[in-house]
N, C-alpha and C. Protein backbone atom coordinates (compact mmCIF):
# COMPACT_ATOMS: atom_id res chain seq x y z
N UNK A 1 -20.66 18.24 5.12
CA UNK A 1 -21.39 17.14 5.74
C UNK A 1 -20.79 16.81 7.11
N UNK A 2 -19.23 16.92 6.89
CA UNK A 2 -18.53 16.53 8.22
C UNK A 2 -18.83 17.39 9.65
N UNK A 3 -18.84 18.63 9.31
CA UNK A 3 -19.10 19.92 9.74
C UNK A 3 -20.55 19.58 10.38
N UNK A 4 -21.63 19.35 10.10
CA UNK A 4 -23.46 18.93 9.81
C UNK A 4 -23.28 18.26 11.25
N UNK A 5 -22.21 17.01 10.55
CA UNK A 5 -22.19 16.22 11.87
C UNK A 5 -22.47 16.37 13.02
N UNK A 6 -20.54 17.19 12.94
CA UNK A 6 -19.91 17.69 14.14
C UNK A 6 -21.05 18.33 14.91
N UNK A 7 -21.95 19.55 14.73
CA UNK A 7 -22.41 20.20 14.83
C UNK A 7 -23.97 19.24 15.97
N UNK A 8 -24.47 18.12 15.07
CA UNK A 8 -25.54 17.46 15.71
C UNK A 8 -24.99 16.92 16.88
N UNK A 9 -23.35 16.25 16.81
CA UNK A 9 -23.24 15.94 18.10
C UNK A 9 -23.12 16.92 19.49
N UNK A 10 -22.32 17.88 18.92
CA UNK A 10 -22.54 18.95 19.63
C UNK A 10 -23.53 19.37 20.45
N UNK A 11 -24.54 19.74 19.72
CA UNK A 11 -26.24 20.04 20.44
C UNK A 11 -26.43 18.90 21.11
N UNK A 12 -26.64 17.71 20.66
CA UNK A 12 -26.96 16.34 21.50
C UNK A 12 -26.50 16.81 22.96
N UNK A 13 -24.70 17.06 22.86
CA UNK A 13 -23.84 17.30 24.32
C UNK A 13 -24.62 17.98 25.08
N UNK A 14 -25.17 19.35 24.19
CA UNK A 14 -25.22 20.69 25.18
C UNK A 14 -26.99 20.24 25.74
N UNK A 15 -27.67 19.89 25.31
CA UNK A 15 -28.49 19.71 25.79
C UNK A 15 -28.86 18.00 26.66
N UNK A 16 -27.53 17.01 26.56
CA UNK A 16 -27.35 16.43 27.55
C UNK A 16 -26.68 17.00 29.01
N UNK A 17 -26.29 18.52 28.90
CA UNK A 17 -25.49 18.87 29.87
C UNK A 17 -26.89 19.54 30.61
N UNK A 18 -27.65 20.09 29.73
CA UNK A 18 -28.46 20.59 30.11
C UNK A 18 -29.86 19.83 30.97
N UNK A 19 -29.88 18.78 30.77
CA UNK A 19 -30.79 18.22 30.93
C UNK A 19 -30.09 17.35 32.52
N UNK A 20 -28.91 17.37 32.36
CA UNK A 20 -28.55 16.67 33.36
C UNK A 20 -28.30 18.12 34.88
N UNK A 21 -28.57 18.98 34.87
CA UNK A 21 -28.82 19.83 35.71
C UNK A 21 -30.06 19.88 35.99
N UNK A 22 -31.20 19.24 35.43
CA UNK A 22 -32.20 19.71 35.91
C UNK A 22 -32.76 19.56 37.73
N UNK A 23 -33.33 19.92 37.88
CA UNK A 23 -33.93 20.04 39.97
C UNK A 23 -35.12 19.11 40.03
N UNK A 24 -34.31 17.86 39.49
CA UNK A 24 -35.20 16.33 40.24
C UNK A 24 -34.07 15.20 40.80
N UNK A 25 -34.30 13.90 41.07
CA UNK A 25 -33.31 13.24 40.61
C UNK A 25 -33.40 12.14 39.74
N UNK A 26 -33.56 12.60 38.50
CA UNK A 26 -33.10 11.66 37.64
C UNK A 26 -31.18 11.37 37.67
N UNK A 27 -30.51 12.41 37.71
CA UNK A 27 -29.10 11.49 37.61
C UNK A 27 -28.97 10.75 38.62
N UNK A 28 -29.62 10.53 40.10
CA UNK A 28 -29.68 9.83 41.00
C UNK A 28 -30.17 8.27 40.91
N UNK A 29 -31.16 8.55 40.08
CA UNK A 29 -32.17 7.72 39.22
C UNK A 29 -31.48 6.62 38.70
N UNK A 30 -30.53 7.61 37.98
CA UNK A 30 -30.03 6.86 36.64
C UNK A 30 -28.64 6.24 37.16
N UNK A 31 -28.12 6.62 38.17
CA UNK A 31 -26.76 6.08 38.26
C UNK A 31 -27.43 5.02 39.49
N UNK A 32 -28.23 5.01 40.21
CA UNK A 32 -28.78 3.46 40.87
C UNK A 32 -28.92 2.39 40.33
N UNK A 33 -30.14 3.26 38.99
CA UNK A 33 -29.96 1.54 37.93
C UNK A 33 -29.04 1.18 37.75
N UNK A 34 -27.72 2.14 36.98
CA UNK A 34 -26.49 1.53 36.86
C UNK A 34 -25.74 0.76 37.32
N UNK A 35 -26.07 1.45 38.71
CA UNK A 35 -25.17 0.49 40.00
C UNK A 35 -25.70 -1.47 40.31
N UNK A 36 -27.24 -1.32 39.86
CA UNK A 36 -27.35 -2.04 39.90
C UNK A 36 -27.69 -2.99 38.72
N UNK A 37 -26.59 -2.56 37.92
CA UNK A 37 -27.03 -3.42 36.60
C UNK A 37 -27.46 -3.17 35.63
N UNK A 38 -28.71 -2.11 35.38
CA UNK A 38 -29.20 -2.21 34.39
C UNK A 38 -28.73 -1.61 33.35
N UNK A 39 -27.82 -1.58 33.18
CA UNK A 39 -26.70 -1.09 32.04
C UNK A 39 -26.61 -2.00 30.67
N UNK A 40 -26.45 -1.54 29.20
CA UNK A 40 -26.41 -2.51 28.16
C UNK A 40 -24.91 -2.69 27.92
N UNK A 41 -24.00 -2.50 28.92
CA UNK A 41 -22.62 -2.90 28.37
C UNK A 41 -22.47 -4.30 28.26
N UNK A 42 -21.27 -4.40 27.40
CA UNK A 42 -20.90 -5.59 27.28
C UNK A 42 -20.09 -6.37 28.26
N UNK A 43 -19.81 -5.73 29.29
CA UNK A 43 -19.11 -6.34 30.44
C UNK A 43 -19.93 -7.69 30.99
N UNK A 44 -19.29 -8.14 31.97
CA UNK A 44 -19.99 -9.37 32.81
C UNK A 44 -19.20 -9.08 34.36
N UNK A 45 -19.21 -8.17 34.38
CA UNK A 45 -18.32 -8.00 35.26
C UNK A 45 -18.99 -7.48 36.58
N UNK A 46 -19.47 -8.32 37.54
CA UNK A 46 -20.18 -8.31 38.33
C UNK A 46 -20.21 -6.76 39.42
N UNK A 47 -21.75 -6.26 39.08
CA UNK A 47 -21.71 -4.84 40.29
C UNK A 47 -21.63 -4.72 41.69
N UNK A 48 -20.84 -4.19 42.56
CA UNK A 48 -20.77 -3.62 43.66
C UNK A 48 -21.47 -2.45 43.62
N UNK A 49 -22.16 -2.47 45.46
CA UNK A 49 -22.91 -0.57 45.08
C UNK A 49 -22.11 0.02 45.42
N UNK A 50 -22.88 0.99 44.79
CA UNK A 50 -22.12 2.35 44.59
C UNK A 50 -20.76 2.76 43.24
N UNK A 51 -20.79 1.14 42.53
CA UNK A 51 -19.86 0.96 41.40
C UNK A 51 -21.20 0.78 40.25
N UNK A 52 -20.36 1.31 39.15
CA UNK A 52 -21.03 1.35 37.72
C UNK A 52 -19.65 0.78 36.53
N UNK A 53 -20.40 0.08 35.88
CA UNK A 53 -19.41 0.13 34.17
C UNK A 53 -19.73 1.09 33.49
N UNK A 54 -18.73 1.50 32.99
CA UNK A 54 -18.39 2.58 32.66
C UNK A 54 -19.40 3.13 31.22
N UNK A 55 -20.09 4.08 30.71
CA UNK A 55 -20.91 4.05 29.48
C UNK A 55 -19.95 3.74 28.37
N UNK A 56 -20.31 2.94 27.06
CA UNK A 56 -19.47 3.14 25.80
C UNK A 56 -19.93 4.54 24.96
N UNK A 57 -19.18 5.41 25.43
CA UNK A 57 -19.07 6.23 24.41
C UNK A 57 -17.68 7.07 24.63
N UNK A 58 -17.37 7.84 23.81
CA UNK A 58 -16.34 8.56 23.88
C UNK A 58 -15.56 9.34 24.76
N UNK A 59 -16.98 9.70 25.62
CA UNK A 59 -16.64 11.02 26.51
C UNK A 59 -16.19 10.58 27.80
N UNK A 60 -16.22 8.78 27.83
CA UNK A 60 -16.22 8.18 29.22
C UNK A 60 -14.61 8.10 29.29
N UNK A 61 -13.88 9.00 30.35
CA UNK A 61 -12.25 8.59 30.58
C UNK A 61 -11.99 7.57 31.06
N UNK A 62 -10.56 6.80 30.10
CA UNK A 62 -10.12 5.77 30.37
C UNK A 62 -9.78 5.19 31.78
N UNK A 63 -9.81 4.09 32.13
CA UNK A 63 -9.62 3.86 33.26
C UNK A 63 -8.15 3.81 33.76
N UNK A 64 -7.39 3.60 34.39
CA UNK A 64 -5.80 4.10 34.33
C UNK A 64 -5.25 2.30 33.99
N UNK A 65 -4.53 2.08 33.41
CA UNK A 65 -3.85 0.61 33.19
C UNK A 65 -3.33 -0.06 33.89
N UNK A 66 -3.17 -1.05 34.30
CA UNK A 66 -2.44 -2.11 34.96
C UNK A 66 -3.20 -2.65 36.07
N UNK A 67 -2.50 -3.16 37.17
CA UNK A 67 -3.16 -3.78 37.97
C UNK A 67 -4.29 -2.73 38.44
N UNK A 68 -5.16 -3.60 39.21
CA UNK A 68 -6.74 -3.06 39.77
C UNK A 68 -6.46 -2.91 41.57
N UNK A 69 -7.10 -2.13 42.23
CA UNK A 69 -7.19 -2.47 43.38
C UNK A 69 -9.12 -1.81 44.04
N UNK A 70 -8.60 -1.86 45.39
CA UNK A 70 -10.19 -1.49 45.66
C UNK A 70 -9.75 -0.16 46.54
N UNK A 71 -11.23 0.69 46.38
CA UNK A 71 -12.17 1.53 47.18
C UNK A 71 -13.15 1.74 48.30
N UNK A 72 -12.49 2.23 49.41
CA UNK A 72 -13.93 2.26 50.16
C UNK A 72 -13.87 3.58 50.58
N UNK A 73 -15.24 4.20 50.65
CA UNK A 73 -15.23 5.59 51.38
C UNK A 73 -15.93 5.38 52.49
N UNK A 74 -15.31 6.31 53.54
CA UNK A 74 -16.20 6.15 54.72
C UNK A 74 -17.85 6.69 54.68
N UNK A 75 -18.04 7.63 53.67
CA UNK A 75 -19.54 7.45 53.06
C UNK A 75 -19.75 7.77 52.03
N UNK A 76 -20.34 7.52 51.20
CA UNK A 76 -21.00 7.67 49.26
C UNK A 76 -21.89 8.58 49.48
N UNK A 77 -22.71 9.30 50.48
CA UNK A 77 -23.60 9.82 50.26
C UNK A 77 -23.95 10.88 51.68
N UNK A 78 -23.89 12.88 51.31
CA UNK A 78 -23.58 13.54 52.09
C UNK A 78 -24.96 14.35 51.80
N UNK A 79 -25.63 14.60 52.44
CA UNK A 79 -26.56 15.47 52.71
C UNK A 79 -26.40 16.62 53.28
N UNK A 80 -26.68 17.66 52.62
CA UNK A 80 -25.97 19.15 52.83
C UNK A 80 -27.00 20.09 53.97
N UNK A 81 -28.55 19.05 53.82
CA UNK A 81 -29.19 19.91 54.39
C UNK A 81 -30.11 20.81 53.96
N UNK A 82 -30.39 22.36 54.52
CA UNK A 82 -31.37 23.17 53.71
C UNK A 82 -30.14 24.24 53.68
N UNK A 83 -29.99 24.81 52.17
CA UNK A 83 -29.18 26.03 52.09
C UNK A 83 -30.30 27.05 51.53
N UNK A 84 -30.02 28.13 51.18
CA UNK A 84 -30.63 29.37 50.28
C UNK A 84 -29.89 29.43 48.42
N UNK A 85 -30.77 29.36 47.82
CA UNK A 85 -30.11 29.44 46.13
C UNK A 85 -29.10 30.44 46.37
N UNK A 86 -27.88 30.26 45.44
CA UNK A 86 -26.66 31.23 45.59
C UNK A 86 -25.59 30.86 46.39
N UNK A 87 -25.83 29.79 47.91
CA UNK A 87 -25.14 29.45 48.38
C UNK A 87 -24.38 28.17 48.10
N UNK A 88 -23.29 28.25 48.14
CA UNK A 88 -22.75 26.62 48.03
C UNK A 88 -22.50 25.33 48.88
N UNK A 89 -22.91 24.63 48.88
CA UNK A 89 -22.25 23.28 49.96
C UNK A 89 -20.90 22.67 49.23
N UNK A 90 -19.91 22.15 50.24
CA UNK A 90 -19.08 21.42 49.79
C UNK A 90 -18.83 20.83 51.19
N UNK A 91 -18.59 19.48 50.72
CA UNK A 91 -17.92 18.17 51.63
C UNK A 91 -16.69 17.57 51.31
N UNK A 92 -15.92 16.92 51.89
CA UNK A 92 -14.79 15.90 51.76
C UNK A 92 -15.35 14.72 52.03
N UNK A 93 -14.90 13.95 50.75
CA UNK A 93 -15.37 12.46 51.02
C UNK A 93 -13.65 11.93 51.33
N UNK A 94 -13.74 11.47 52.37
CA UNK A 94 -12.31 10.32 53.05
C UNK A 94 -12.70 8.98 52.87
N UNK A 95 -11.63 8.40 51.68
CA UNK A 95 -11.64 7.30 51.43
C UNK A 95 -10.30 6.65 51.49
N UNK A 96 -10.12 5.10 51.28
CA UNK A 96 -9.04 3.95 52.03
C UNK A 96 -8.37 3.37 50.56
N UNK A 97 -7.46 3.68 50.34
CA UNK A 97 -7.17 2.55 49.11
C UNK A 97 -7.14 0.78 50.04
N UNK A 98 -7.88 0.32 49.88
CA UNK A 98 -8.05 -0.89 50.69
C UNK A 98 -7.54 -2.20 49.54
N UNK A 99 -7.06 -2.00 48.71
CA UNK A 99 -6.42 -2.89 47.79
C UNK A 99 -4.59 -3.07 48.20
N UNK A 100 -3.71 -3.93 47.48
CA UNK A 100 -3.00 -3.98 47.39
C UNK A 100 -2.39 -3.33 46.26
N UNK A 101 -2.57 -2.49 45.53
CA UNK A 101 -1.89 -1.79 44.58
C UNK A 101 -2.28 -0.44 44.80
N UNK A 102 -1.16 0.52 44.44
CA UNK A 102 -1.58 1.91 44.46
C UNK A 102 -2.69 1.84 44.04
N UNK A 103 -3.61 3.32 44.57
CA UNK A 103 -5.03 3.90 43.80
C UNK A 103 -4.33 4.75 42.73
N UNK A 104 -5.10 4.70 41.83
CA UNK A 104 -4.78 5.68 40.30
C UNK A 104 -6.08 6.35 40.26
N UNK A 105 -6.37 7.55 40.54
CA UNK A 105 -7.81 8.14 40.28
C UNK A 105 -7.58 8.89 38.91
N UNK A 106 -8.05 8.63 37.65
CA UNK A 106 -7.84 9.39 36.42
C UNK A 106 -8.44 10.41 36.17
N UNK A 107 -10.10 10.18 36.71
CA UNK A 107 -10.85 11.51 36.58
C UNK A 107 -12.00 11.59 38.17
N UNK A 108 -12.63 12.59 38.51
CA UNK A 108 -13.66 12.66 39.01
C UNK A 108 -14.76 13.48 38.65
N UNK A 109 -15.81 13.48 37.90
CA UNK A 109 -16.89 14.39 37.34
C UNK A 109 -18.11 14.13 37.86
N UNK A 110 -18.55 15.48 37.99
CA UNK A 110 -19.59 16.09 38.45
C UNK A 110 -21.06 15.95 37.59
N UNK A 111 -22.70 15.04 38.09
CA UNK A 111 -23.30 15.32 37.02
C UNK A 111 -23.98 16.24 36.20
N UNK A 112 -23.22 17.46 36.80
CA UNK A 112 -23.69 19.19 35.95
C UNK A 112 -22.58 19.90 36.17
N UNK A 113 -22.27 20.92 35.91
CA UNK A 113 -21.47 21.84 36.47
C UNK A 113 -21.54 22.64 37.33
N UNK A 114 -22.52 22.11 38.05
CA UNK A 114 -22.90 22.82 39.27
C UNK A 114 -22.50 22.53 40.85
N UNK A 115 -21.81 20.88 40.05
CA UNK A 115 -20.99 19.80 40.88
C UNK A 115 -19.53 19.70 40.56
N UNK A 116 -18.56 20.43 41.18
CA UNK A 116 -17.13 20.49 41.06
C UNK A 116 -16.24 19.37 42.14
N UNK A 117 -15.86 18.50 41.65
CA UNK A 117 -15.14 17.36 42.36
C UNK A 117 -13.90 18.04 42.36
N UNK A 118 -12.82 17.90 43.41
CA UNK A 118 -11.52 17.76 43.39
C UNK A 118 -10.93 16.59 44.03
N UNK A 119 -10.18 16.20 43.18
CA UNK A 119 -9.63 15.08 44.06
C UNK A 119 -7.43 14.62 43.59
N UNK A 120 -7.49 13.82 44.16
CA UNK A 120 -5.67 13.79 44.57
C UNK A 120 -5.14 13.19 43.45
N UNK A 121 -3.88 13.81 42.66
CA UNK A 121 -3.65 13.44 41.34
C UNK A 121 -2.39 12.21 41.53
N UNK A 122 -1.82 12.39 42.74
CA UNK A 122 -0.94 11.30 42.58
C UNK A 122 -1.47 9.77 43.95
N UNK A 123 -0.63 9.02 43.00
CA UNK A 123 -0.90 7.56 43.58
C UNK A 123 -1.41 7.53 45.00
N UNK A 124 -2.49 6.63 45.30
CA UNK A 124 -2.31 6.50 46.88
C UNK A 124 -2.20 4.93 47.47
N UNK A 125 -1.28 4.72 47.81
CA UNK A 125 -0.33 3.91 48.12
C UNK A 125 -1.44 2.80 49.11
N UNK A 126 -1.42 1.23 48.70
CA UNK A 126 -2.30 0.60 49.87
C UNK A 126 -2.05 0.51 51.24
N UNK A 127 -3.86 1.26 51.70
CA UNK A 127 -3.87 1.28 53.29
C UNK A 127 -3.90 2.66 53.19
N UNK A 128 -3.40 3.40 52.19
CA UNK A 128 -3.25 4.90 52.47
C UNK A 128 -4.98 5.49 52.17
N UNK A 129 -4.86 6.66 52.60
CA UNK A 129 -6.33 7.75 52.91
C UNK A 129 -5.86 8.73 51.37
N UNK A 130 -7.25 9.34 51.26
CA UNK A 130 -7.16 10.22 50.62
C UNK A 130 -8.85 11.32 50.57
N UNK A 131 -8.69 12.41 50.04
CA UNK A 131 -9.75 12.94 50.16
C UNK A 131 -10.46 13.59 48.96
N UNK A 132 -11.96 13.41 48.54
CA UNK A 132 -12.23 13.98 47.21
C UNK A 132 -13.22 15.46 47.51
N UNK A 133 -12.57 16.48 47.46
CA UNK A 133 -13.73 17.63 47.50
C UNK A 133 -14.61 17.87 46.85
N UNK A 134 -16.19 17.94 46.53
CA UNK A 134 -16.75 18.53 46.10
C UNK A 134 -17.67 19.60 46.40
N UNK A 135 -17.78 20.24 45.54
CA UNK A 135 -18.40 21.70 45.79
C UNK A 135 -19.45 21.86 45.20
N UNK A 136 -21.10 22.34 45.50
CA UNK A 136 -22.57 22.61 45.05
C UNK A 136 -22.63 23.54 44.66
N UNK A 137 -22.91 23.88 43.69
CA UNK A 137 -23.57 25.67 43.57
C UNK A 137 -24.92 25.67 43.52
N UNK A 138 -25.34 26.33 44.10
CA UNK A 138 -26.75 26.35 44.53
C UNK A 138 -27.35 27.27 43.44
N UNK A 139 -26.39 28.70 42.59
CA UNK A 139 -27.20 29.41 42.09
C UNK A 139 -28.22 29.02 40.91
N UNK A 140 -29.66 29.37 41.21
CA UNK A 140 -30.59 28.98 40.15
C UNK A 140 -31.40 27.62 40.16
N UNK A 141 -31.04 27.51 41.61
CA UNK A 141 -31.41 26.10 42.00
C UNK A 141 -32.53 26.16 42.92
N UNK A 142 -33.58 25.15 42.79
CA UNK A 142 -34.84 25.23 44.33
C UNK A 142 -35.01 23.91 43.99
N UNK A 143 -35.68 23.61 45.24
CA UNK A 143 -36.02 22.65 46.00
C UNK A 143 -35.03 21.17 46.12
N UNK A 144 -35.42 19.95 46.19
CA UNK A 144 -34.51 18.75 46.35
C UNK A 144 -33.80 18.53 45.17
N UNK A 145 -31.87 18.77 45.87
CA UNK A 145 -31.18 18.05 44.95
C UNK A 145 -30.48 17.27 44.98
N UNK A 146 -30.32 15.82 44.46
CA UNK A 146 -29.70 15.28 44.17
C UNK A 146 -28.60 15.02 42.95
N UNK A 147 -27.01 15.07 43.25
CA UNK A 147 -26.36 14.88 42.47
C UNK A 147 -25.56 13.96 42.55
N UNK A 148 -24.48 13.68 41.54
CA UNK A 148 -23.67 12.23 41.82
C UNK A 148 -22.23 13.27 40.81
N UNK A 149 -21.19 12.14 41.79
CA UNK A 149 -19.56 12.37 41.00
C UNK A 149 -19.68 11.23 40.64
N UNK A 150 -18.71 10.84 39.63
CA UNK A 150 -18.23 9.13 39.12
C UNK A 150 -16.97 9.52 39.42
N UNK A 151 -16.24 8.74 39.95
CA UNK A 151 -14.59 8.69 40.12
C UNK A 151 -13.81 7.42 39.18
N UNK A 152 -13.59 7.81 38.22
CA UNK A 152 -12.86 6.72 37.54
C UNK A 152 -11.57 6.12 37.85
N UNK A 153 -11.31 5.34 38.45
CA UNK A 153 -9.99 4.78 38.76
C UNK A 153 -9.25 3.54 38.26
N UNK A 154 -8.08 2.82 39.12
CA UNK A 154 -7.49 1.65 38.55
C UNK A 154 -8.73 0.72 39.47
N UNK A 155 -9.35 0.59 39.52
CA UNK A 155 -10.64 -0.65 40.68
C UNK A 155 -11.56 -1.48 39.24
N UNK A 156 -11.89 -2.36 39.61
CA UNK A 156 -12.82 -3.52 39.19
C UNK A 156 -14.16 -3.40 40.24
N UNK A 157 -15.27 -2.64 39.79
CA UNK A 157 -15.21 -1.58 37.95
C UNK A 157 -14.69 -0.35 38.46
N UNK A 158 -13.99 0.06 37.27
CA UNK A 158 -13.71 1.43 37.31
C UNK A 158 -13.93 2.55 37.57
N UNK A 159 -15.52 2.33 37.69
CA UNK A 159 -16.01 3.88 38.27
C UNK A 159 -17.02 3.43 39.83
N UNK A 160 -16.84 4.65 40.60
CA UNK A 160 -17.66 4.61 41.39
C UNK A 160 -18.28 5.94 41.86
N UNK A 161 -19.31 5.63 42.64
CA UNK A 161 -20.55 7.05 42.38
C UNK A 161 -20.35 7.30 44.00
N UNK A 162 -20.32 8.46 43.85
CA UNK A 162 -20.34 9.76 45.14
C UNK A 162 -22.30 10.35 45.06
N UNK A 163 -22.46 10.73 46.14
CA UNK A 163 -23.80 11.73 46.01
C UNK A 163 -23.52 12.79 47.06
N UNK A 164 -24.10 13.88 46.54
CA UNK A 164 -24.17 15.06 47.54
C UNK A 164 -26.00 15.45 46.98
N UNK A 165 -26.50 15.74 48.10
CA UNK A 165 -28.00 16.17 48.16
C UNK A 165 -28.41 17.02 49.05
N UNK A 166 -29.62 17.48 49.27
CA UNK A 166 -30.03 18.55 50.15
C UNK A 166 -31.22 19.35 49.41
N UNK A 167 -32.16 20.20 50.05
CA UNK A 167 -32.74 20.91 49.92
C UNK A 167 -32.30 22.34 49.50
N UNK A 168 -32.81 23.17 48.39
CA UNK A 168 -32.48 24.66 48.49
C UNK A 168 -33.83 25.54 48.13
N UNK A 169 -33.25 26.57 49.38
CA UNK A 169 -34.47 27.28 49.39
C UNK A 169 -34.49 28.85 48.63
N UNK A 170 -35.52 29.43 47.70
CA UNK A 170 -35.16 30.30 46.62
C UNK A 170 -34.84 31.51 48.14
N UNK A 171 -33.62 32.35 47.43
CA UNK A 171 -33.70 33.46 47.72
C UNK A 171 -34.21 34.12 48.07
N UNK A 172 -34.09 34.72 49.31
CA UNK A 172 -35.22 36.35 49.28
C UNK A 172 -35.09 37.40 48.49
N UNK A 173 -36.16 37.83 47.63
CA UNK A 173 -36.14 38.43 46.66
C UNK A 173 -35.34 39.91 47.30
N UNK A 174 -35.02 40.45 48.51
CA UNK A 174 -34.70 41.55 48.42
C UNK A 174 -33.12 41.93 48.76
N UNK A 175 -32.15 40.22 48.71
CA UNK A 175 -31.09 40.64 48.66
C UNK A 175 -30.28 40.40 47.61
């Protein structure tokens, strides 16, 4: 039975992973409402854009402990332009720990795997810069996309949303 379970949550995942790649923008969609609220958490904890509370479920990483500070990036949202499927975009987002306590970034995720965040594992000290890479893969991809990172950190709220978007145009079939 345990096994049965395991198994339903499983599929649920793979075809939430799946569904969250698709070539519209619903995760764009969906992390606006968020931003602006329309979330059923139990928080009260008033939204900033481009900030979300965090979902209750399991898969959401903890936020790092202790004191909170703030985030600003010099932009949330990078437009890549028109590429060809197969090709990749990637940008650096440069952002400010503008709080008085170190930044703690615990995680940064991508809403498919087609969206690879990197970002800086140790503290960044207030006033200090830092930079989050992410990378597009275009393969298997056409027309407008919109995607989003969540960066979970030590900030009130904990997460905040990145976008990378752009157009891709299919391949020429003869290379």
């Amino acid at each position: 039975m345990f096994k049965q379970i395991k198994l339903g949550f499983l599929a649920i995942a793979l075809i939430g992973l799946l569904a969250s790649c698709q070539n519209d923008q619903q995760a764009r969609d969906e992390a606006v409402s968020a931003a602006a609220g329309n979330t059923t958490t139990a928080s009260s904890t008033p939204q900033k854009p481009g900030q979300v509370q965090p979902a209750a479920n399991a898969t959401t990483p903890a936020p790092p402990t202790g004191p909170t500070t703030t985030i600003k990036f010099e932009e949330q949202e990078y437009n890549f332009g028109t590429i060809k499927s197969g090709e990749k975009a990637e940008h650096e987002y440069t952002f400010t720990n503008t709080g008085s306590e170190p930044l703690v970034i615990s995680n940064a995720k991508g809403s498919c795997g087609c969206t690879v965040p990197q970002w800086p594992k140790e503290p960044i000290p207030p006033g200090g810069n830092g930079k989050i890479k992410v990378v597009f893969n275009s393969k298997g991809k056409s027309g407008p996309q919109t995607k989003t990172v969540t960066i979970t950190a030590n900030t009130d709220p904990p997460n905040t949303i990145i976008y990378i978007k752009g157009q891709v145009e299919k391949a020429d079939a003869q290379q």
